[in-house]
N, C-alpha and C. Protein backbone atom coordinates (compact mmCIF):
# COMPACT_ATOMS: atom_id res chain seq x y z
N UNK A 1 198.91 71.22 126.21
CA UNK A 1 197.79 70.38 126.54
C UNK A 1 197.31 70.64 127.96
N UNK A 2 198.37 71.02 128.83
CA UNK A 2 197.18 71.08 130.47
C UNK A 2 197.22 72.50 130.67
N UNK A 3 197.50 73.19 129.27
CA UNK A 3 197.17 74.43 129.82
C UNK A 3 195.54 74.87 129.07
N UNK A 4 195.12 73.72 127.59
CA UNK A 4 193.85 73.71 127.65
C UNK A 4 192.68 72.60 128.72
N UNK A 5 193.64 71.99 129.45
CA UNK A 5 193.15 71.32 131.01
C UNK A 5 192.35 72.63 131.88
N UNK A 6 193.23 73.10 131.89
CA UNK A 6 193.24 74.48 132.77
C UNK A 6 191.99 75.24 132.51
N UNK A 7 192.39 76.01 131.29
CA UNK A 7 191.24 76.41 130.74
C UNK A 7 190.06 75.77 130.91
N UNK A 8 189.66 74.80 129.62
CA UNK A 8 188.49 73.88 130.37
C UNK A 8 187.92 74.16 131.57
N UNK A 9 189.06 73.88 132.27
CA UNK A 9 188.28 73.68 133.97
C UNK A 9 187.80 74.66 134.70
N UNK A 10 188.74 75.92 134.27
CA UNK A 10 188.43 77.51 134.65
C UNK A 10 187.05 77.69 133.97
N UNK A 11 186.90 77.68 132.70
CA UNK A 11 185.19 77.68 131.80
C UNK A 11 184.31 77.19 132.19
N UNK A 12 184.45 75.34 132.97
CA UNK A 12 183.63 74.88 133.57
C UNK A 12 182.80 75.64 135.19
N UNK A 13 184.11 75.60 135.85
CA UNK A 13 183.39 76.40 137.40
C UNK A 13 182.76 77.47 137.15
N UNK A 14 183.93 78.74 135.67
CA UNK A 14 182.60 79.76 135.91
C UNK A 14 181.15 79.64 135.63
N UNK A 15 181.19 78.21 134.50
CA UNK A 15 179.87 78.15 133.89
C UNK A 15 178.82 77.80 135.49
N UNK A 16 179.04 77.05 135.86
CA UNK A 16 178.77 76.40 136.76
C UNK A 16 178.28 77.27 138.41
N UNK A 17 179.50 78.49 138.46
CA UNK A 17 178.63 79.44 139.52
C UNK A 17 178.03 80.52 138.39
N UNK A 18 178.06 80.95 137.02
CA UNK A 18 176.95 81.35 136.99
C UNK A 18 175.49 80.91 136.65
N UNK A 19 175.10 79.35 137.11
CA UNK A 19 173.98 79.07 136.56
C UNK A 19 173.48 78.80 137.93
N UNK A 20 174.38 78.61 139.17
CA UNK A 20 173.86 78.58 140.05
C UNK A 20 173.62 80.18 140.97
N UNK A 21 174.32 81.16 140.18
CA UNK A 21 173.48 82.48 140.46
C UNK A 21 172.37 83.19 140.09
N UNK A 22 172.35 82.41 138.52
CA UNK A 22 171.30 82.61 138.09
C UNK A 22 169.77 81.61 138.49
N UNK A 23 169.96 80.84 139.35
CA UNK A 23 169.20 80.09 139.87
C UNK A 23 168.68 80.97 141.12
N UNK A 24 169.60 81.30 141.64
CA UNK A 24 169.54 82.07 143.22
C UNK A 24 169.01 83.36 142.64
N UNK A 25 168.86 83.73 141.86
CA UNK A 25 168.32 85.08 141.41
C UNK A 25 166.72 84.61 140.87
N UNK A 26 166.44 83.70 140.34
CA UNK A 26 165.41 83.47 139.72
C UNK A 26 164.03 82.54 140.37
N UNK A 27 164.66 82.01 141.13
CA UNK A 27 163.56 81.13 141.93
C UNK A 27 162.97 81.72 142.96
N UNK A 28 163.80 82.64 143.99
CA UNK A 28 162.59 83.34 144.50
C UNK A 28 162.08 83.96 143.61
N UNK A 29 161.83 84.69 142.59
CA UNK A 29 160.67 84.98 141.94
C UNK A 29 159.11 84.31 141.43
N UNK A 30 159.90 83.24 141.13
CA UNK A 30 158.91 81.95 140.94
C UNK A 30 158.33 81.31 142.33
N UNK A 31 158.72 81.55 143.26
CA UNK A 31 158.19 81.08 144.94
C UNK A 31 157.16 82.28 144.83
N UNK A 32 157.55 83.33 144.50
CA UNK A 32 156.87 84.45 144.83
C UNK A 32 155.40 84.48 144.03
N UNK A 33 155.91 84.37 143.05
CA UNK A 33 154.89 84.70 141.44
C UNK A 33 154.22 83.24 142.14
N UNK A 34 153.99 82.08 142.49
CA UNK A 34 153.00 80.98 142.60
C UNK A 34 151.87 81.59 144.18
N UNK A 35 152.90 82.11 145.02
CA UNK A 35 152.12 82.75 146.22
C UNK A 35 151.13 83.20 145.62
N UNK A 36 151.36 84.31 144.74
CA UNK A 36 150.56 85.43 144.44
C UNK A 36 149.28 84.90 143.35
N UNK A 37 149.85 83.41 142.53
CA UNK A 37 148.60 83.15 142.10
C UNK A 37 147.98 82.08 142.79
N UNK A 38 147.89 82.14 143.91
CA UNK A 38 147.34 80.95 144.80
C UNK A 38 146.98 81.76 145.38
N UNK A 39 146.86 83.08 145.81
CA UNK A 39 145.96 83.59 146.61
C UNK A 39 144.93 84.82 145.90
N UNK A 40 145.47 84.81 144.66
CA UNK A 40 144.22 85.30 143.39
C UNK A 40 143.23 84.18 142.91
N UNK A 41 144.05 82.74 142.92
CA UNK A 41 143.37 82.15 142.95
C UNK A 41 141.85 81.63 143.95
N UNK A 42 142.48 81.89 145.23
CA UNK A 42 141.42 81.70 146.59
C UNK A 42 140.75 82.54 146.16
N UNK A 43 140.26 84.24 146.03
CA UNK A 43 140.15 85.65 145.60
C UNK A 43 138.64 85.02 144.76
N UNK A 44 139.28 84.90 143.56
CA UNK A 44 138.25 84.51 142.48
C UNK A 44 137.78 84.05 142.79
N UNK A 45 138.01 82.16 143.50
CA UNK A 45 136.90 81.53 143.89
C UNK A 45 136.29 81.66 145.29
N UNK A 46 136.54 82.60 145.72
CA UNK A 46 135.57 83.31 146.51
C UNK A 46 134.27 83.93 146.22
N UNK A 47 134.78 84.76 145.24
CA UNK A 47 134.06 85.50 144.22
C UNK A 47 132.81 85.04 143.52
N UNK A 48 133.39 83.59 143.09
CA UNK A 48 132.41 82.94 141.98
C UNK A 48 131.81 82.13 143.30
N UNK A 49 131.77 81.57 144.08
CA UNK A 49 130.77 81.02 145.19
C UNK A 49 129.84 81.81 145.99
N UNK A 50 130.19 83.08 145.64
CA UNK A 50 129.42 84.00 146.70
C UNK A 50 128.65 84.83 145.73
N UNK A 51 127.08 84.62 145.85
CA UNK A 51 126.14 85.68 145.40
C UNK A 51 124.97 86.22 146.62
N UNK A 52 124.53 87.37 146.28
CA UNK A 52 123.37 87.62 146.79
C UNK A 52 122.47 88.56 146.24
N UNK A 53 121.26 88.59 146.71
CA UNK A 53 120.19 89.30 146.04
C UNK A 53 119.00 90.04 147.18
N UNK A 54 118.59 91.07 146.53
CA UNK A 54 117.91 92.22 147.23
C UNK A 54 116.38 90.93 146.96
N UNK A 55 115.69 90.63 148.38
CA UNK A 55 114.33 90.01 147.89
C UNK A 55 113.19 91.12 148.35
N UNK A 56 113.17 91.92 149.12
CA UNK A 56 112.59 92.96 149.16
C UNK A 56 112.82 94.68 150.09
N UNK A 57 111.92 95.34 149.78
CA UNK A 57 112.66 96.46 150.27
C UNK A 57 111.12 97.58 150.90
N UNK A 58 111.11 98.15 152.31
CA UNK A 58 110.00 98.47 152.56
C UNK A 58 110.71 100.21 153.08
N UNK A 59 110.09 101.15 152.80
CA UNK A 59 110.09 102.06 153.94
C UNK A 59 108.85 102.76 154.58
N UNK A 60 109.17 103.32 155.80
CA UNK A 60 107.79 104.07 157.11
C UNK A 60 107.68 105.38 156.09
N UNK A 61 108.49 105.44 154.76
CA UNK A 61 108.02 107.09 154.39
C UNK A 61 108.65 108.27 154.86
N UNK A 62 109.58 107.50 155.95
CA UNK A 62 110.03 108.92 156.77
C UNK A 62 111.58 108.29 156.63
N UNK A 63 112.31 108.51 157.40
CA UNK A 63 113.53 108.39 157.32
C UNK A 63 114.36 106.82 157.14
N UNK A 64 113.62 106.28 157.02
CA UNK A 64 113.93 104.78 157.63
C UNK A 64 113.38 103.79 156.55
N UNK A 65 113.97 102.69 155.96
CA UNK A 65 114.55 102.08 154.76
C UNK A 65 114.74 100.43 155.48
N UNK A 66 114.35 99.09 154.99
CA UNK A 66 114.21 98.28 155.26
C UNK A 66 114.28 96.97 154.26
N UNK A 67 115.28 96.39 153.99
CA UNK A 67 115.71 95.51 152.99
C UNK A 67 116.17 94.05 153.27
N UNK A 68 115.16 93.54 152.79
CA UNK A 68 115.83 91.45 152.61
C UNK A 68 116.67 91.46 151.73
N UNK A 69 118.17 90.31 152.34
CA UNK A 69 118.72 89.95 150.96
C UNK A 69 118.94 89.08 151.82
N UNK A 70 118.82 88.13 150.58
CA UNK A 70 119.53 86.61 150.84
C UNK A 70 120.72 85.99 150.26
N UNK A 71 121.44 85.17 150.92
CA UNK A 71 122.84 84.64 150.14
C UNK A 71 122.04 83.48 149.28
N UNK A 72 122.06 83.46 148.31
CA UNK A 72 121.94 82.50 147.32
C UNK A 72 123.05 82.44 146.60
N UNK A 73 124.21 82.06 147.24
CA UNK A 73 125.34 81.70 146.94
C UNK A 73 125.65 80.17 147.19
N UNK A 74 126.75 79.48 147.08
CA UNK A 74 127.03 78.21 147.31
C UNK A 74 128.35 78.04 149.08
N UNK A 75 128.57 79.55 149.62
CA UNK A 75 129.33 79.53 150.56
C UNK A 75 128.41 80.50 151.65
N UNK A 76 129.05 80.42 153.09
CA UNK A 76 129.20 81.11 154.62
C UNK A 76 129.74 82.60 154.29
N UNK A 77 129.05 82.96 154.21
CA UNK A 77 129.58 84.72 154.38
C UNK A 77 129.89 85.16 155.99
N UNK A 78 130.91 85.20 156.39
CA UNK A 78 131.28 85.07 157.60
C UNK A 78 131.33 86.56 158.11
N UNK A 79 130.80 86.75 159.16
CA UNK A 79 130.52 88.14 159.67
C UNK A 79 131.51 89.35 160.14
N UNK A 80 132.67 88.51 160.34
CA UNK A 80 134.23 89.57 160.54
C UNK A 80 134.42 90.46 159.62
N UNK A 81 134.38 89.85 158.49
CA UNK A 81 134.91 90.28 156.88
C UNK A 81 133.73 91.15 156.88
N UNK A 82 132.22 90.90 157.12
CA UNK A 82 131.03 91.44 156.49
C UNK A 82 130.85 92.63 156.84
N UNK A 83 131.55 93.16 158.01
CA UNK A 83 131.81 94.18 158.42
C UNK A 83 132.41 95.25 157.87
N UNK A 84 133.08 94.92 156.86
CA UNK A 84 133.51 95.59 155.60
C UNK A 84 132.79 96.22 154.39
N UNK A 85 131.36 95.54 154.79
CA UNK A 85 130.68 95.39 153.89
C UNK A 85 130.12 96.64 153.44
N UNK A 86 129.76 97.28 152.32
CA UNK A 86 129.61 98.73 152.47
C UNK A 86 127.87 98.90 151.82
N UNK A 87 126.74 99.70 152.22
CA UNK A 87 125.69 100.09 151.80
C UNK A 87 125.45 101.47 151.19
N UNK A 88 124.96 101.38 149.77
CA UNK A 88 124.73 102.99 149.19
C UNK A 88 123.15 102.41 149.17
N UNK A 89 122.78 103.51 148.94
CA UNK A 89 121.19 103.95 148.35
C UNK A 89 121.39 105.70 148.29
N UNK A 90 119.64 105.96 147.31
CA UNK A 90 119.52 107.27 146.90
C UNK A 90 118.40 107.06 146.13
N UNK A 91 118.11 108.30 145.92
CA UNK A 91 117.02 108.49 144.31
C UNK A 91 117.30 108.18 143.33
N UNK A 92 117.16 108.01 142.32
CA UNK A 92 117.63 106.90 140.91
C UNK A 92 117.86 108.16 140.18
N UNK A 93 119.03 108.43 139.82
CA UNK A 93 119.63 109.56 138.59
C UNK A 93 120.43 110.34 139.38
N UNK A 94 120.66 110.34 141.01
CA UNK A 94 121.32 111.42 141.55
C UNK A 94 122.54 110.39 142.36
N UNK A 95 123.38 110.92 142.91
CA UNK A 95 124.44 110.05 143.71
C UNK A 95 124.23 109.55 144.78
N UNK A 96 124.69 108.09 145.28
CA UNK A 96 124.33 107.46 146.39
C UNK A 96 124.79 107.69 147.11
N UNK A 97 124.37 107.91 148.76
CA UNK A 97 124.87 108.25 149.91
C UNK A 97 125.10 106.42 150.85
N UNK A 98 126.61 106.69 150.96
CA UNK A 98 127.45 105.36 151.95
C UNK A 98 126.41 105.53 153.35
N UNK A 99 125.86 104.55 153.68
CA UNK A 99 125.70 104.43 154.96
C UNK A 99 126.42 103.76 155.62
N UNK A 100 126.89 104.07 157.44
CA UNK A 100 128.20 103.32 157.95
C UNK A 100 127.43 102.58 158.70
N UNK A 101 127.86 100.91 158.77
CA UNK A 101 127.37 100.12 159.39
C UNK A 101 128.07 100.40 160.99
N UNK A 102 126.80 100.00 161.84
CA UNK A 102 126.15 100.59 162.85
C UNK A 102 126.82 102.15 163.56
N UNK A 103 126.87 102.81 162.70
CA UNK A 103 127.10 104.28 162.65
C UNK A 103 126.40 104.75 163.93
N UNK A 104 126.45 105.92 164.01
CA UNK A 104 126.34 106.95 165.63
C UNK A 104 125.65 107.83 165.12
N UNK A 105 125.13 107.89 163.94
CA UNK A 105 124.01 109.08 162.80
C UNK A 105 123.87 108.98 161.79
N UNK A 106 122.75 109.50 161.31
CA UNK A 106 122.12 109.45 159.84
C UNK A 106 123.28 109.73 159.36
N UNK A 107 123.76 109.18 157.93
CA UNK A 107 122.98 108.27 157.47
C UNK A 107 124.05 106.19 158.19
N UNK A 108 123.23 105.35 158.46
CA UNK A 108 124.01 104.55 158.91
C UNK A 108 122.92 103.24 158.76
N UNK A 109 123.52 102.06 158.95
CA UNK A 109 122.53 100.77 158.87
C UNK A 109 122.79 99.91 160.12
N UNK A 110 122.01 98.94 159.78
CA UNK A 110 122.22 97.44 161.05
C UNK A 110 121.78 96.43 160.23
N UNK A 111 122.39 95.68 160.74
CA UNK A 111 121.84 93.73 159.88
C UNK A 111 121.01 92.86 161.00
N UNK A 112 120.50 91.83 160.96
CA UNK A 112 120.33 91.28 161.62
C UNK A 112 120.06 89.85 160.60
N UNK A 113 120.53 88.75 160.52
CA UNK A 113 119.90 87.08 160.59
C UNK A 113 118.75 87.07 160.46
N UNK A 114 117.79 86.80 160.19
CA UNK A 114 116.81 86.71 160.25
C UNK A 114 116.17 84.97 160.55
N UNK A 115 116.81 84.04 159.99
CA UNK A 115 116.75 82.83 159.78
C UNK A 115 117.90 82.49 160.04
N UNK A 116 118.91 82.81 160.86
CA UNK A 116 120.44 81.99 161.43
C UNK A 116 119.95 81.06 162.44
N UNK A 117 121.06 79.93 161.96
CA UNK A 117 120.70 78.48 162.59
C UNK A 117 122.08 78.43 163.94
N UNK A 118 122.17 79.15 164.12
CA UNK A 118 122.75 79.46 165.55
C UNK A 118 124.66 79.92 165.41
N UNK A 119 124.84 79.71 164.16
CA UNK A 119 126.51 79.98 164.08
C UNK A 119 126.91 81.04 163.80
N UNK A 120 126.16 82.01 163.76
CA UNK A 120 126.53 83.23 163.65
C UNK A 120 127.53 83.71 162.07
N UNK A 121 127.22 82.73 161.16
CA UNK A 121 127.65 83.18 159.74
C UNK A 121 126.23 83.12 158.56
N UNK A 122 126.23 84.36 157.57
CA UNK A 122 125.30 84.28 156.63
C UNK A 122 125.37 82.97 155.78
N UNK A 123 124.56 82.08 156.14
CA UNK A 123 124.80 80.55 155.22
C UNK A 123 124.12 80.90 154.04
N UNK A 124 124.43 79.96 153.35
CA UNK A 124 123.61 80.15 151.71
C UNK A 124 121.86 79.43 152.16
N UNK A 125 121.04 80.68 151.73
CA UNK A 125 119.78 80.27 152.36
C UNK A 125 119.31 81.35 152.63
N UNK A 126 119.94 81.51 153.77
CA UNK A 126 120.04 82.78 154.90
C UNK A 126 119.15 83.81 154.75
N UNK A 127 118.29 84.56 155.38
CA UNK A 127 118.33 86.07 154.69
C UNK A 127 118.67 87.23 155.66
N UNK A 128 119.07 88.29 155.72
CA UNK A 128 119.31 89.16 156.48
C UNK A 128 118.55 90.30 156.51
N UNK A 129 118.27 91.36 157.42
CA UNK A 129 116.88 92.06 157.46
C UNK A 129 117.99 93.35 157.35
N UNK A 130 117.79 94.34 156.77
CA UNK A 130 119.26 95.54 156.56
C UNK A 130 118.13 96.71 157.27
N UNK A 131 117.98 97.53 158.29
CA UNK A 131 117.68 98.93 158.24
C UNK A 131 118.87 99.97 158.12
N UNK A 132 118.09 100.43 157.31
CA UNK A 132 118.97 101.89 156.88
C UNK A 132 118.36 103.26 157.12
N UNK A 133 119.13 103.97 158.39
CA UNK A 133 118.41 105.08 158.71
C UNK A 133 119.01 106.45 157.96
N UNK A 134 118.32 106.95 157.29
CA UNK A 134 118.63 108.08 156.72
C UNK A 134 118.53 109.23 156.73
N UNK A 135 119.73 110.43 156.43
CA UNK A 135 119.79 111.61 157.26
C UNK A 135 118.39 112.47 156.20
N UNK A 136 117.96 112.09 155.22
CA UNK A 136 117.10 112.99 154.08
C UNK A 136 115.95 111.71 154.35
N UNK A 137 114.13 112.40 154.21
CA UNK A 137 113.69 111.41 154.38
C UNK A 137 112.95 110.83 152.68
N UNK A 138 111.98 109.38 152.42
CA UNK A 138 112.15 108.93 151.83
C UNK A 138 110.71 109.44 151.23
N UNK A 139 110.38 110.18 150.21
CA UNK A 139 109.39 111.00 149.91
C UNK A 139 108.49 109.44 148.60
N UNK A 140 107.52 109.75 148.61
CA UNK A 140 106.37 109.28 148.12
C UNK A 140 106.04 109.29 146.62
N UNK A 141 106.07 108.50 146.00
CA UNK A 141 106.16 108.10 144.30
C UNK A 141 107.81 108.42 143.79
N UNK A 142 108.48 108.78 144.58
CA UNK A 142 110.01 109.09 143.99
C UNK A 142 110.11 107.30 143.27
N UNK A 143 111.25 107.05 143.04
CA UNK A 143 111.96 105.76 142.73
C UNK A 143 113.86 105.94 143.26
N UNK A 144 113.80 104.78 144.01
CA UNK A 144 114.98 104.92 144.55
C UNK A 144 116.02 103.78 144.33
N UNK A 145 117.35 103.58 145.24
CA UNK A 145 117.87 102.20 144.11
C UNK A 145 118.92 102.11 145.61
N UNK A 146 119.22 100.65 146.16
CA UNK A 146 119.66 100.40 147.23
C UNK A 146 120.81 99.56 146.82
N UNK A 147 122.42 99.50 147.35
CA UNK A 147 123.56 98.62 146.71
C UNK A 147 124.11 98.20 147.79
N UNK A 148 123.88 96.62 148.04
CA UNK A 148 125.38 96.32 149.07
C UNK A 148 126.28 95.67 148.14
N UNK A 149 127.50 96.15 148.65
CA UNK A 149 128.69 95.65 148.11
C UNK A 149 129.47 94.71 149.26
N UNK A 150 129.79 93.20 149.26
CA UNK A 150 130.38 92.60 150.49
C UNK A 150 131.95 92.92 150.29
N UNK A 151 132.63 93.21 151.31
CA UNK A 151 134.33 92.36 151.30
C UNK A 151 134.77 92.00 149.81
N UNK A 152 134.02 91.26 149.31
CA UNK A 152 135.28 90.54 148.20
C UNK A 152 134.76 91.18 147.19
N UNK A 153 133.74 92.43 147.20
CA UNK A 153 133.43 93.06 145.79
C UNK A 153 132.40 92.60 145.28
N UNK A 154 131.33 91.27 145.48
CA UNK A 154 130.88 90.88 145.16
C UNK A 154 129.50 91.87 145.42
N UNK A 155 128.55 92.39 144.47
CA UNK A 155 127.18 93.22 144.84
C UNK A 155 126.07 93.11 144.70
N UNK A 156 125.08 93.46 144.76
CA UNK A 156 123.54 93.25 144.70
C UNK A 156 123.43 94.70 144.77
N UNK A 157 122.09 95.04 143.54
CA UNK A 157 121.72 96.39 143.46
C UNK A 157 120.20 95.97 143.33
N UNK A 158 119.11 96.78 143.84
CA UNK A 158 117.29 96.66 143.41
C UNK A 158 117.20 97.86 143.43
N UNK A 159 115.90 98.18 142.86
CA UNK A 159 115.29 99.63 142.35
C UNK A 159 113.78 99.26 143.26
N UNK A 160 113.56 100.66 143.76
CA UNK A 160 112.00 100.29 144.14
C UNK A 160 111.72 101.68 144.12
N UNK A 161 110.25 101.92 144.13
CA UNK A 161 109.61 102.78 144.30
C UNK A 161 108.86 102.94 145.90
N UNK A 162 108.67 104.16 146.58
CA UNK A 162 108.19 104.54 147.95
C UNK A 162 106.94 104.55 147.09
């Protein structure tokens, strides 16, 4: 009889450190795995609050390219991040050339606020004035097609004709 005492008790502790190893093995994963959807979560709804749109687009004919877009989104597009932000354009059927924001040569762009209420972030409203100087210039009845893409992936594409 106390040698099934024994037993018992030996069955019990091992049960007992292995559920508490298997605890210690398993919960940081689950600390981990909630991080990771709490900050896919932020991600997305970033994503879904933030839109924008091409409202118009002018060029001199010659090298130089000139585009409104406005955030008609529901959030602050904050200008650190926007810096990330990447610009293609081109002729419509051939490949777009990256322009680098405020680049040192064709091909490259600049932003400016146009309507900022002094805080220095794109508010929903907003519009921003984009020149894009380009190393090829912008020839006459072609049709061309302009893309910003912000930080979080989110894009705006328009088609226009010179």
């Amino acid at each position: 009889m106390a040698q099934e005492v024994v037993s018992s008790a030996l069955l019990m502790i091992a049960t007992i450190i292995a559920a508490v190893a298997l605890i210690n093995a398993v919960f940081p994963s689950i600390y981990s795995m909630s991080g990771s959807i709490t900050t896919m979560t932020n991600s997305v709804n970033d994503r879904m609050k933030c839109d924008i749109k091409f409202v118009y687009e002018t060029t001199d004919q010659g090298n130089n390219l000139t585009a409104w877009v406005k955030n008609t989104g529901k959030t602050q597009i904050f200008l650190t991040p926007f810096n990330s932000t990447d610009m293609f354009y081109g002729e419509t059927g051939t490949v777009m050339k990256r322009a680098i924001l405020n680049g040192t040569s064709a091909p490259r762009w600049t932003y400016t606020i146009e309507n900022d209420n002094g805080n220095e972030r794109w508010d929903p409203g907003e519009t921003i004035r984009i020149d894009i100087q380009s190393d090829t210039p912008f020839t006459a009845g072609k049709d061309y097609r302009v893309r910003m893409v912000l930080y979080n992936g989110v894009f705006c594409e328009d088609y226009f004709t010179v």
